[in-house]
Each structure stands twice: as C-alpha cells, then as structure tokens.
C-alpha atoms as a PDB file:
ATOM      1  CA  UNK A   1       0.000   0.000   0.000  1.00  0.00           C
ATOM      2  CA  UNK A   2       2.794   2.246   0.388  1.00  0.00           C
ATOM      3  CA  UNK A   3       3.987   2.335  -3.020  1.00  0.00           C
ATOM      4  CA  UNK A   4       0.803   2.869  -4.009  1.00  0.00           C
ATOM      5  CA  UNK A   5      -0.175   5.568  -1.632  1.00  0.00           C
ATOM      6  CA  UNK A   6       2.929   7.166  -2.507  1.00  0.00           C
ATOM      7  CA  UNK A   7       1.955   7.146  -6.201  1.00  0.00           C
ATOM      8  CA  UNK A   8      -1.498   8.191  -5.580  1.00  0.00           C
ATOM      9  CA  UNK A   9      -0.144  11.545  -3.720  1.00  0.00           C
ATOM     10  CA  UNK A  10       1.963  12.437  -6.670  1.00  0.00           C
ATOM     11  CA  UNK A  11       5.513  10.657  -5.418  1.00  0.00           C
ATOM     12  CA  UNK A  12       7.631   9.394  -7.692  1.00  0.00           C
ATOM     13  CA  UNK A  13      10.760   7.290  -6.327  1.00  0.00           C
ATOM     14  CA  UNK A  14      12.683   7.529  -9.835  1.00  0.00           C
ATOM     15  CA  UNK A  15      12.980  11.613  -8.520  1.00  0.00           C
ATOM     16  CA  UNK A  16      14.737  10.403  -5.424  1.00  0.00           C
ATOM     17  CA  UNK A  17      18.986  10.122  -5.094  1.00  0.00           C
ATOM     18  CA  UNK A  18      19.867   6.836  -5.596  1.00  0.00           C
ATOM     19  CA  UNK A  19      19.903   6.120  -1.828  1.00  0.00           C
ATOM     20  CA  UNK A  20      16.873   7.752  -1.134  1.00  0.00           C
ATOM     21  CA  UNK A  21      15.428   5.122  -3.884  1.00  0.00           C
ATOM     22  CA  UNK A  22      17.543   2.276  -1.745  1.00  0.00           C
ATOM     23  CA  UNK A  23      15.756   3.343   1.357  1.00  0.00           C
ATOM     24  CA  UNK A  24      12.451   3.497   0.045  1.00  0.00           C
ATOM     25  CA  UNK A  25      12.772   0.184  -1.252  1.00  0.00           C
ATOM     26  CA  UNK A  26      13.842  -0.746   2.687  1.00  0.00           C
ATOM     27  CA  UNK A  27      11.248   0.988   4.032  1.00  0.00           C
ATOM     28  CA  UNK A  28       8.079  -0.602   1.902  1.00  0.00           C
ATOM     29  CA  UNK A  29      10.082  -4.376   2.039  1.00  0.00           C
ATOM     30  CA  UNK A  30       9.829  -3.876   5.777  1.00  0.00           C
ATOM     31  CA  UNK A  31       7.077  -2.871   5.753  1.00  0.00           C
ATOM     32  CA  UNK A  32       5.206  -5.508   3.463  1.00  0.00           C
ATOM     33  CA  UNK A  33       7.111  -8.027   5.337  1.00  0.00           C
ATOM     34  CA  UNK A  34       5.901  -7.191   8.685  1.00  0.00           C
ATOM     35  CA  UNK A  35       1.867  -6.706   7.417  1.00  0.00           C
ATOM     36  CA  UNK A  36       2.434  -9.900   5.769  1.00  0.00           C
ATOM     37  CA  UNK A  37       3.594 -11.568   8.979  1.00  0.00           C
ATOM     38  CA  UNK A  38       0.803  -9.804  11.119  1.00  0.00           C
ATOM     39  CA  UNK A  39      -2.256 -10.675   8.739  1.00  0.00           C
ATOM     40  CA  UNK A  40      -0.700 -13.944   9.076  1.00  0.00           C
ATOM     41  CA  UNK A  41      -0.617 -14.465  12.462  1.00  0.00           C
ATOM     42  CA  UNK A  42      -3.951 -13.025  12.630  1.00  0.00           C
ATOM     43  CA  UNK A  43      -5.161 -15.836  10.877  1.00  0.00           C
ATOM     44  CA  UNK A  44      -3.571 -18.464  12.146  1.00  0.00           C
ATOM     45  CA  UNK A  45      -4.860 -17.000  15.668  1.00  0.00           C
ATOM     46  CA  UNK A  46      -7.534 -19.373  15.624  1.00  0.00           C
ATOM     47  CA  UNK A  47      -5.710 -22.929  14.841  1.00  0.00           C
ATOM     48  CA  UNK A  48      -3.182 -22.291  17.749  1.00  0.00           C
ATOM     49  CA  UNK A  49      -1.708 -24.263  19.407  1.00  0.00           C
ATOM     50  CA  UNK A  50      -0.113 -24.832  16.050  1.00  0.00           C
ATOM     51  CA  UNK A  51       2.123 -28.026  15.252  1.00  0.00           C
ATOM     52  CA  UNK A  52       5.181 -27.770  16.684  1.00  0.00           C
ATOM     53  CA  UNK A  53       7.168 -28.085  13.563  1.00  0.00           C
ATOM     54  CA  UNK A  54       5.305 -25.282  11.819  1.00  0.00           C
ATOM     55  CA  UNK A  55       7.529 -22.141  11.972  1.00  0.00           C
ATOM     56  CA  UNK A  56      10.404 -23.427  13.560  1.00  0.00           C
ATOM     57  CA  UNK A  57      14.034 -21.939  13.741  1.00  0.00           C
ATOM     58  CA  UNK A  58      16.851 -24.184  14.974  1.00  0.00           C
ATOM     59  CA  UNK A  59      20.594 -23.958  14.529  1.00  0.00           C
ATOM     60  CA  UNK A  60      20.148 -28.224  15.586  1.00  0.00           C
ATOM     61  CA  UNK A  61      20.555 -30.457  12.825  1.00  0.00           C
ATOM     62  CA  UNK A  62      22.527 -31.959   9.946  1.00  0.00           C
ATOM     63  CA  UNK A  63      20.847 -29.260   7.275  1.00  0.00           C
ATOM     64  CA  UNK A  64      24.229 -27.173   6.337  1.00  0.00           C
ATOM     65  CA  UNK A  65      24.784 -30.230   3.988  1.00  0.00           C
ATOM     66  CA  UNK A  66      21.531 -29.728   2.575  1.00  0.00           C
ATOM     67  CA  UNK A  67      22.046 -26.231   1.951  1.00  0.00           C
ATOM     68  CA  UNK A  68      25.542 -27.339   0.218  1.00  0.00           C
ATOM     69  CA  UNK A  69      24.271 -29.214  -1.891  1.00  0.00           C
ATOM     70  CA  UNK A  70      21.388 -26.518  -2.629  1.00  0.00           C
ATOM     71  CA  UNK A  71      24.263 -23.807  -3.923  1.00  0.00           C
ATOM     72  CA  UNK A  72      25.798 -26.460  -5.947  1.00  0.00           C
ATOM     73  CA  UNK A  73      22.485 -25.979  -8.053  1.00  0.00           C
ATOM     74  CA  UNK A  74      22.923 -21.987  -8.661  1.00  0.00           C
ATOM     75  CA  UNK A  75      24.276 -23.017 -12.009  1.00  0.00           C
ATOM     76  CA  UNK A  76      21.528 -24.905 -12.956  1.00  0.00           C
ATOM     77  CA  UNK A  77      19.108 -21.845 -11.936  1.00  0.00           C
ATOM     78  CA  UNK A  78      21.339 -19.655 -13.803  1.00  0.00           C
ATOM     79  CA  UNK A  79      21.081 -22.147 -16.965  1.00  0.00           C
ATOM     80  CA  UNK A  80      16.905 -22.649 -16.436  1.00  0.00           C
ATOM     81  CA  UNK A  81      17.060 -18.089 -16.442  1.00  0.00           C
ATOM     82  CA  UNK A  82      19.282 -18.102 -19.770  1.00  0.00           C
ATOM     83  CA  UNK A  83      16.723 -20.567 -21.182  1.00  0.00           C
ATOM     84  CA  UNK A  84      13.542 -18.734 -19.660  1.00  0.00           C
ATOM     85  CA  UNK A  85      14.909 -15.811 -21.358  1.00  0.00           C
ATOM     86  CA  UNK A  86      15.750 -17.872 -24.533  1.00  0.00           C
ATOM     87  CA  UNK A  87      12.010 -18.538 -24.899  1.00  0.00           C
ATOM     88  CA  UNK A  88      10.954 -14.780 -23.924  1.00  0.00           C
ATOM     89  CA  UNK A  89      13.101 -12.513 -26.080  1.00  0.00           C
ATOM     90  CA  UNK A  90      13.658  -9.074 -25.696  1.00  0.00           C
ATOM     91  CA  UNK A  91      11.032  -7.329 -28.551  1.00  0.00           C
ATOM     92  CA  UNK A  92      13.251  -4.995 -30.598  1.00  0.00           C
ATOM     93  CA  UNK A  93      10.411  -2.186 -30.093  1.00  0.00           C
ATOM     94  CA  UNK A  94      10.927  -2.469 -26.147  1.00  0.00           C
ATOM     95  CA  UNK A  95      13.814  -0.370 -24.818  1.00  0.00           C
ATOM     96  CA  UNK A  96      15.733  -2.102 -22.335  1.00  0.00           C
ATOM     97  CA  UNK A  97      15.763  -0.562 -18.625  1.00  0.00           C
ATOM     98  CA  UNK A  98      17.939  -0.750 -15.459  1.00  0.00           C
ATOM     99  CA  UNK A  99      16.735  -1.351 -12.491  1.00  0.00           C
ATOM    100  CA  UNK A 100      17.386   1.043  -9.590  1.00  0.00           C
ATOM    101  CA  UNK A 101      19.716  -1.475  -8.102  1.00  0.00           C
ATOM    102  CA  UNK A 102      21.407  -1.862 -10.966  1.00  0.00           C
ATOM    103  CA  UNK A 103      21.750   2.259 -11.358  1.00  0.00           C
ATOM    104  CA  UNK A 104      23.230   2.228  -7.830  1.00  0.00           C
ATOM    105  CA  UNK A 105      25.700  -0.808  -8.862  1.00  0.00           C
ATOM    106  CA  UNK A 106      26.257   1.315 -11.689  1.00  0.00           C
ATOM    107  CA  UNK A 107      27.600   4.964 -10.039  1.00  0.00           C
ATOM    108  CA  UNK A 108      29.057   2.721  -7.617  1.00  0.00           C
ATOM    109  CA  UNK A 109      27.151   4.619  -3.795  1.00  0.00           C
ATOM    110  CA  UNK A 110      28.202   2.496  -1.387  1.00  0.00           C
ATOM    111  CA  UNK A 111      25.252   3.379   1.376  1.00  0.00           C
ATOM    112  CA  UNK A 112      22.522   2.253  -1.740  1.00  0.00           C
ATOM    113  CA  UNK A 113      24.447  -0.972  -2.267  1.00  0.00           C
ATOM    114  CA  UNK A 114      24.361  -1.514   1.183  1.00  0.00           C
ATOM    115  CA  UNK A 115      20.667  -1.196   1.850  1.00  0.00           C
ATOM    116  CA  UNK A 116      19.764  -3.191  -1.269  1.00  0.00           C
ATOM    117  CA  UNK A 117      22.082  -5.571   0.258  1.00  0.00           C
ATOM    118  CA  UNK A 118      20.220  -5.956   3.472  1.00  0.00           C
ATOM    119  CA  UNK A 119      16.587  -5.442   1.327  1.00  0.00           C
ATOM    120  CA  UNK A 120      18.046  -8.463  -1.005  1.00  0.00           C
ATOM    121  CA  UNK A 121      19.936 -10.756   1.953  1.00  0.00           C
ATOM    122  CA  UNK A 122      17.990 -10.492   4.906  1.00  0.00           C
ATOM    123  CA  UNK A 123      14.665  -8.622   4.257  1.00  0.00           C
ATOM    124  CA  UNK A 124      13.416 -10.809   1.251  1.00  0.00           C
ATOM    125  CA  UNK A 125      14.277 -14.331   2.340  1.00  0.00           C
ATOM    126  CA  UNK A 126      12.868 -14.255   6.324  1.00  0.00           C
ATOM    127  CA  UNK A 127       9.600 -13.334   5.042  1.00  0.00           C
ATOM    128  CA  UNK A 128       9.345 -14.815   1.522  1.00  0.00           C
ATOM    129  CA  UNK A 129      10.771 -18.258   3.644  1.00  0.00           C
ATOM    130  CA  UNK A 130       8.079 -17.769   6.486  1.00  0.00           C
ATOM    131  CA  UNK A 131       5.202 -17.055   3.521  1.00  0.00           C
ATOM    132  CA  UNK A 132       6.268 -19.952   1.502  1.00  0.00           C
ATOM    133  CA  UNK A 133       7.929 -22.389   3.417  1.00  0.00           C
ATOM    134  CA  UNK A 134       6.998 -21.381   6.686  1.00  0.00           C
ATOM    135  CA  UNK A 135       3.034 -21.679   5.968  1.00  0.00           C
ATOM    136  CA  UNK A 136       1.821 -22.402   2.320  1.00  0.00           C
ATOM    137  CA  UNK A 137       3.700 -25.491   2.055  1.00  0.00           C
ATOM    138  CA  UNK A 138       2.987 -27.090   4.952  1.00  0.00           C
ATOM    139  CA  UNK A 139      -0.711 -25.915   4.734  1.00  0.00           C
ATOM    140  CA  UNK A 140      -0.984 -27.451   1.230  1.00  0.00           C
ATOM    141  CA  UNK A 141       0.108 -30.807   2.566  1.00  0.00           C
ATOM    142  CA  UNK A 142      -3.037 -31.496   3.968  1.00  0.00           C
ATOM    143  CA  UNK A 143      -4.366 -31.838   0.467  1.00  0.00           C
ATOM    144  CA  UNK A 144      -1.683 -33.173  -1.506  1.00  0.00           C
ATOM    145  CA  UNK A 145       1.271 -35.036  -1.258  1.00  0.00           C
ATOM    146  CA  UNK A 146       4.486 -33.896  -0.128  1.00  0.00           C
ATOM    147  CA  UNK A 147       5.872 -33.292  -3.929  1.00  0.00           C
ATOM    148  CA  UNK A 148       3.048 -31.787  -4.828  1.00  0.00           C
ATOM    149  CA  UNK A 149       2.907 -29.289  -2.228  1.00  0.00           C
ATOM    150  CA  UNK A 150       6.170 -28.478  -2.607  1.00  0.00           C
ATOM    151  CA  UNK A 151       5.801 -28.077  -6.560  1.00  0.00           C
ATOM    152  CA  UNK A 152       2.349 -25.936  -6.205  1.00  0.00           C
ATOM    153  CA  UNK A 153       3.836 -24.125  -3.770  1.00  0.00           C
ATOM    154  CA  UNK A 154       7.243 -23.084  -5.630  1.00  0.00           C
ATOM    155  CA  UNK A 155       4.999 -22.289  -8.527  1.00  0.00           C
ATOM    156  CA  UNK A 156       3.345 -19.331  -6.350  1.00  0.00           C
ATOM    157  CA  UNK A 157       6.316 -18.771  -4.927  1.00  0.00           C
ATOM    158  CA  UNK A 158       7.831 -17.538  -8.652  1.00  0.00           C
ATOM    159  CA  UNK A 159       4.378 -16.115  -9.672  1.00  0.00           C
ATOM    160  CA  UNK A 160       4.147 -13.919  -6.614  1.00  0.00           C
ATOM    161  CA  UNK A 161       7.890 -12.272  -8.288  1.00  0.00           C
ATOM    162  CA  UNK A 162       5.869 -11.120 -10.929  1.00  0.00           C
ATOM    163  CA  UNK A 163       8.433 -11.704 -13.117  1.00  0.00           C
ATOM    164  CA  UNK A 164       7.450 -13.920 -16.376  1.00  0.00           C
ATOM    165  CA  UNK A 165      11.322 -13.913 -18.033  1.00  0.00           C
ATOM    166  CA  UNK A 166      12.178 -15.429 -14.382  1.00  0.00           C
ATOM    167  CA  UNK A 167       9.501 -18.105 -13.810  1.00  0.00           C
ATOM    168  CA  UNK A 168      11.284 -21.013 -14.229  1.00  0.00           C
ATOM    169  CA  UNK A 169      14.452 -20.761 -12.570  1.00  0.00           C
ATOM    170  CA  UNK A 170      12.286 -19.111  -9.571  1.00  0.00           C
ATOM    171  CA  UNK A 171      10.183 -22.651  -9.885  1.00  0.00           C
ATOM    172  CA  UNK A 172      13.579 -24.165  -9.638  1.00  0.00           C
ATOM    173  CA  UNK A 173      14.742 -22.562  -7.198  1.00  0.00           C
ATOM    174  CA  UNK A 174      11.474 -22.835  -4.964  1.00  0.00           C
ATOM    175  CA  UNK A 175      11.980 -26.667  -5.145  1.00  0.00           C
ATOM    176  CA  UNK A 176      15.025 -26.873  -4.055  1.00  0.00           C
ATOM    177  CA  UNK A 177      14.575 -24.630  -1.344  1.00  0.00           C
ATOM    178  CA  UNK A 178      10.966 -26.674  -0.693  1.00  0.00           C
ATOM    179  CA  UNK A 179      13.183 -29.840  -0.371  1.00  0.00           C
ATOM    180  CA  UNK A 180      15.392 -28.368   1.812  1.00  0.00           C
ATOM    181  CA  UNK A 181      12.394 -27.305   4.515  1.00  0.00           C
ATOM    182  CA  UNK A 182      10.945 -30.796   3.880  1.00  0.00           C
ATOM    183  CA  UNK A 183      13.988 -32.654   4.732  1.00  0.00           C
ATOM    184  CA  UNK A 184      14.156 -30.511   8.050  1.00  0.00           C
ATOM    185  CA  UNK A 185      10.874 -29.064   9.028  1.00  0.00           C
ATOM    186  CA  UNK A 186      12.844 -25.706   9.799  1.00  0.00           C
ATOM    187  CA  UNK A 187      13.147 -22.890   7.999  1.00  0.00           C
ATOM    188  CA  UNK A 188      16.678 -21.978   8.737  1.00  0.00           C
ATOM    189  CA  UNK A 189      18.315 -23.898   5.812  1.00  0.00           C
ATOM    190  CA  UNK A 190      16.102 -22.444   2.800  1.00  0.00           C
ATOM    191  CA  UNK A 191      16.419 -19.028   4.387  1.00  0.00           C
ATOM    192  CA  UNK A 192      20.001 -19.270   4.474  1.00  0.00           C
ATOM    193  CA  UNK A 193      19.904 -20.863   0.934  1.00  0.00           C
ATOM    194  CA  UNK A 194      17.305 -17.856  -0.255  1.00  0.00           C
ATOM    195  CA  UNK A 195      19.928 -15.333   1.394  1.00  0.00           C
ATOM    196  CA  UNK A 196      22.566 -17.349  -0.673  1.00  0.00           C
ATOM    197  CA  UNK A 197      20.920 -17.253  -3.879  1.00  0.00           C
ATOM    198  CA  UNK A 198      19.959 -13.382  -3.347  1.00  0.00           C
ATOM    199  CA  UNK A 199      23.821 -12.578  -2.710  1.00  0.00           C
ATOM    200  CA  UNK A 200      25.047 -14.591  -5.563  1.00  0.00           C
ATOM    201  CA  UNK A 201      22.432 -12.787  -8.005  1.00  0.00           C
ATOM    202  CA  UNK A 202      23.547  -8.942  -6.036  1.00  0.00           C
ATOM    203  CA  UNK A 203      27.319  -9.832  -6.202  1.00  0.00           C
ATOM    204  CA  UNK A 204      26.988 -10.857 -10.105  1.00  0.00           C
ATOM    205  CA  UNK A 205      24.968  -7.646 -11.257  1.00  0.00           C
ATOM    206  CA  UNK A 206      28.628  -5.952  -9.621  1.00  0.00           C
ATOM    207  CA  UNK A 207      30.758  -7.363 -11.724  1.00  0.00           C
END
C-alpha cells in the first residue's frame, strides 16, 4: 500500500537520489514483510496451538549439507534463467531498462548498495521463507502429497515475483529450497539458501 499511496499523492521514487530510492525500497520491504507476517498471524490465531514443527528456527541439525548441496544448483538456476529468457526474447520495439539497483551498482554509492544488500539478503528471504515455506507449504500438505505441495507451492512462490522472463528458474529454485524445509521441518536452511541465492544474483549484477 505504500507504493501505491505514494503514487497516488503524486511521489515518484525515480525523482529520489539513488539512496533515497535504496531506502524506500527498505522501508516498503519492511514494511510488506511485517503486514504480511501480522495478517498472518492473525489468521492463524484461531488454529493455535499450532504443530510444533510449523515455523520453527533451529541452529540443531545436519541441514548445512543440505544447503551445500542446494548452492551447488545456482548453475543450474542460472542455466533454467538463460533458457527462460531464450524462450521470452527481448522485442526490438521495447527499450531495455535498469533497475534502480542496478543504477546504484552502476555509479558505484556504497550506502545504496548496502541497503539493497540488506533489502536483497535479509529482508526478502525471512519473510518470503516464512510465507512460503513457513506456511503455504505445509498448509498445502493437507491436500496433496508432499511433492506436490512443494511443486504448487514453488509455482506461487515464482508467480508472486511477478516476473514472467524469471519463472522457471524461480520454480527451480522454490523446489530446491521446498526440499530443503521438507527434509528438516525448519526454515533456517532455505532461508540461508534464499539469502545465498539473493547474494550470488547482487554480487553478479557488480561485476
């Protein structure tokens, strides 16, 4: 609502500095986290006690392996993007655009890189991880099977991006990180492995 609020009043964030644009993009990330997170709760208000595997955080456990072996598939997420994009091309009428992030990365500001760093490493994959992970996946085992749930779930997961050139890798990556929370029940490893991917993808557009 933010975003939208801000538009309605006349704001545009493409007149802000560059770190004025990285700190609005702080700002409403917080902020959707949190009101994601609340209206959850709120919800859930009236199932509790809840299982006690749902929403757990533990440092107990064998799952660094798991989240090993879940970096060792960044290449194949990078291959599924070249091929997503493959099957999407650019049209020669549409002007390609940078991002903001990619501005920042760009004229090189060190305070904008930093707080699209935290946005990107921290921000995105504790809430995205307690959304996903944390509730719809679980949730949709009560319908499905395991596989599936983890499958339907990744698929909302990458449509939720809103980012069509994207979908599969995201889909990709959703599994893997739906494995990951499957194989532990805690939602640690994939939002380590989220934080990961989100680093590997930031540290890449710097080069």
């Amino acid at each position: 609502m933010i975003p939208f609020a801000a538009h309605m009043s006349g704001f545009s964030k493409e007149s802000l500095t560059f770190r004025g644009q990285a700190f609005f993009s702080l700002v409403t990330d917080v902020t959707e986290g949190l009101a994601g997170i609340a209206i959850l709760h709120r919800c859930l208000s009236r199932f509790h006690p809840l299982p006690s595997d749902w929403f757990k955080f533990s440092l107990k456990g064998k799952w660094l392996f798991d989240v090993m072996l879940g970096c060792l598939m960044f290449p194949v997420v990078n291959r599924l993007s070249q091929f997503n994009l493959s099957l999407l091309p650019l049209m020669p009428s549409t002007p390609a655009t940078l991002s903001s992030v990619e501005q920042s990365i760009l004229a090189r500001d060190p305070v904008a890189m930093a707080l699209y760093a935290v946005v990107v490493s921290v921000c995105a994959p504790v809430w995205e991880e307690i959304v996903f992970r944390g509730f719809l996946l679980p949730s949709l085992t009560k319908y499905m099977p395991m596989w599936c749930a983890i499958l339907v779930s990744s698929v909302v997961f990458a449509l939720a991006h809103f980012n069509v050139p994207r979908m599969l890798p995201l889909i990709f990556l959703g599994m893997v990180m739906g494995v990951i929370f499957a194989r532990s029940r805690n939602l640690l490893p994939s939002m380590l492995l989220h934080s990961l991917w989100n680093d590997f993808v930031f540290l890449d557009l710097m080069r």
